[in-house]
Protein backbone atom coordinates (compact mmCIF):
# COMPACT_ATOMS: atom_id res chain seq x y z
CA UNK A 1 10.60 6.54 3.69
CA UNK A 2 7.71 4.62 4.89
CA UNK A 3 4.09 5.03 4.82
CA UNK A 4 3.77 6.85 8.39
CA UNK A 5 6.34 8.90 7.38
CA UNK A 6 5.16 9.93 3.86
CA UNK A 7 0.83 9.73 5.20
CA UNK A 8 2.08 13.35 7.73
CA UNK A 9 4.05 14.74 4.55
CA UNK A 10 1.32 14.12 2.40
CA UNK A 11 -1.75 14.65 4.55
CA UNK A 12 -3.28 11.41 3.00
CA UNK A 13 -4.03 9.30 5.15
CA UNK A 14 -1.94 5.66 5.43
CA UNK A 15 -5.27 3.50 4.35
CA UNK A 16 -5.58 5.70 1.41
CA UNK A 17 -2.05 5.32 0.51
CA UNK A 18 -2.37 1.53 0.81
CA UNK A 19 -5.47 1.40 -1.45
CA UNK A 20 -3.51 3.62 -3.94
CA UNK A 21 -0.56 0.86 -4.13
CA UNK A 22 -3.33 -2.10 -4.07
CA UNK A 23 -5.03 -0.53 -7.19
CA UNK A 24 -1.37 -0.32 -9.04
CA UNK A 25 -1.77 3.26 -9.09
CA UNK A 26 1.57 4.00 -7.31
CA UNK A 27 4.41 3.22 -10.02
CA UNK A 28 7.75 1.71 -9.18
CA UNK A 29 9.68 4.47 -9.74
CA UNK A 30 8.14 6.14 -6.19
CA UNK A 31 7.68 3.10 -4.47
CA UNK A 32 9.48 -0.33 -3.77
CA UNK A 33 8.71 -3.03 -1.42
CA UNK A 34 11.50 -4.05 1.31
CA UNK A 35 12.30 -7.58 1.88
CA UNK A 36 9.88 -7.26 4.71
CA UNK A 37 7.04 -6.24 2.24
CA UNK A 38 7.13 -2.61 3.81
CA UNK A 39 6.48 -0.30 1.44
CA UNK A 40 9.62 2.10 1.25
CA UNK A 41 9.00 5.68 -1.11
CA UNK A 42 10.88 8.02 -2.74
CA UNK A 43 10.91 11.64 -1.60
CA UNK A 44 9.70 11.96 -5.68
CA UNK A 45 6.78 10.08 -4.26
CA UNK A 46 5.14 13.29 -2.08
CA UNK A 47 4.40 15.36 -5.11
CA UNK A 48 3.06 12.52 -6.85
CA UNK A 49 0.38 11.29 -4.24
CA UNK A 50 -0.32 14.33 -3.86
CA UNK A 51 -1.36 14.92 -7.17
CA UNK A 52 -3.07 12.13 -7.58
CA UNK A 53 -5.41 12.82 -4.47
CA UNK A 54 -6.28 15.42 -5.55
CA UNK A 55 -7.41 14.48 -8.81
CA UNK A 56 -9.56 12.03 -7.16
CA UNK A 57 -11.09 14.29 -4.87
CA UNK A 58 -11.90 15.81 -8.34
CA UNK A 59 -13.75 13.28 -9.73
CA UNK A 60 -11.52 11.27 -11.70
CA UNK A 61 -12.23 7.26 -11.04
CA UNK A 62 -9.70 5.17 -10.31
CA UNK A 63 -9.94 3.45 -13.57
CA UNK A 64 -9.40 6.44 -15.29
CA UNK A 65 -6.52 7.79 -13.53
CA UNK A 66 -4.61 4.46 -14.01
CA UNK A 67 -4.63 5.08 -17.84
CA UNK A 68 -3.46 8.57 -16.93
CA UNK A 69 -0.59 7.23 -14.84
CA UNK A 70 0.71 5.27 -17.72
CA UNK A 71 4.23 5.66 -17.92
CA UNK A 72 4.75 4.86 -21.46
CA UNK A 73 1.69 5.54 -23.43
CA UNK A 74 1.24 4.92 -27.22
CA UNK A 75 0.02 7.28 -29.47
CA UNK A 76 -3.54 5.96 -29.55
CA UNK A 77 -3.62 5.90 -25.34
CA UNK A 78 -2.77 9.34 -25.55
CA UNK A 79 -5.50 10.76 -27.50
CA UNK A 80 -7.80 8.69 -24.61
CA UNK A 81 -5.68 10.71 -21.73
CA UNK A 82 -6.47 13.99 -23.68
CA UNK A 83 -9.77 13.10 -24.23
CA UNK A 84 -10.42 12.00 -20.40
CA UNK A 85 -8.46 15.31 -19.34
CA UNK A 86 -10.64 17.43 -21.16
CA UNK A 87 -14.10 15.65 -19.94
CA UNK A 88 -13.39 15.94 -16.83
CA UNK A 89 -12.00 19.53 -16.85
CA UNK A 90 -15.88 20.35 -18.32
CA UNK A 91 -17.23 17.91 -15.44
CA UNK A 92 -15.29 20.30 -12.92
CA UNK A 93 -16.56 23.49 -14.99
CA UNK A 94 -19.71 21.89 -14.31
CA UNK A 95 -19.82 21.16 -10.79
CA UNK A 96 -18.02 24.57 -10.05
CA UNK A 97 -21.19 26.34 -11.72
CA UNK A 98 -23.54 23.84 -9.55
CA UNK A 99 -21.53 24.77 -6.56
CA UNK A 100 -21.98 29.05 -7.71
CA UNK A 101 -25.39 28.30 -8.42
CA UNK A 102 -26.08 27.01 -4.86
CA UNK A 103 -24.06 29.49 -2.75
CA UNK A 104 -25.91 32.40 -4.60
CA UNK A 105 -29.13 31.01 -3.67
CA UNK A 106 -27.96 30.45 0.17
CA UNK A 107 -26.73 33.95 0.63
CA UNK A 108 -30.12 35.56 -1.02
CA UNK A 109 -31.79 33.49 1.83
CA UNK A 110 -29.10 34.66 4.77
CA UNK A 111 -29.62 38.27 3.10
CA UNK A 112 -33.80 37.76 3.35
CA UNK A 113 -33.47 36.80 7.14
CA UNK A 114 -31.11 39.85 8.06
């Protein structure tokens, strides 16, 4: 399918998908490039982006998630990827608590002006 067509399945939009590919984050097995140098993905390729939006959006760099993405990891890469997974699992714990911390604070000032 190409990128139009996969950018409304995904909800990500087409320039995102491009800078996905252009930072080798998109692996071969969900996307080839046509004669024409379209890019032409897999239907496997919708879960995947997906995913991997929304890890950014989490706070994962780029440079990180490519070592995540690694399709054939050795023994010493994966302790990295578990290591990785869990600090930013604690950076989302964190942030989450951040985020608690200010909505509390915002609804004790709505609740002082009612």
């Amino acid at each position: 399918m190409k990128i139009g067509e996969i950018s409304k399945r995904t909800n990500i939009p087409i320039s995102t998908i491009r800078f996905y590919d252009s930072q080798q984050l998109i692996p071969p097995a969900y996307m080839r490039r046509l004669e024409n140098q379209q890019r032409d993905f897999t239907e496997d390729a919708i879960p995947f982006l997906i995913k991997i939006h929304n890890v950014i959006k989490a706070g994962v760099l780029i440079e990180e998630l490519k070592s995540l993405v690694n399709p054939d990891p050795t023994p010493e890469v994966i302790q990295q990827q578990v290591r990785l997974i869990k600090q930013n699992i604690e950076l989302i714990t964190e942030k989450q608590g951040n985020l608690q911390e200010a909505k509390s604070f915002l609804s004790s000032l709505l609740n002082e002006r009612d």
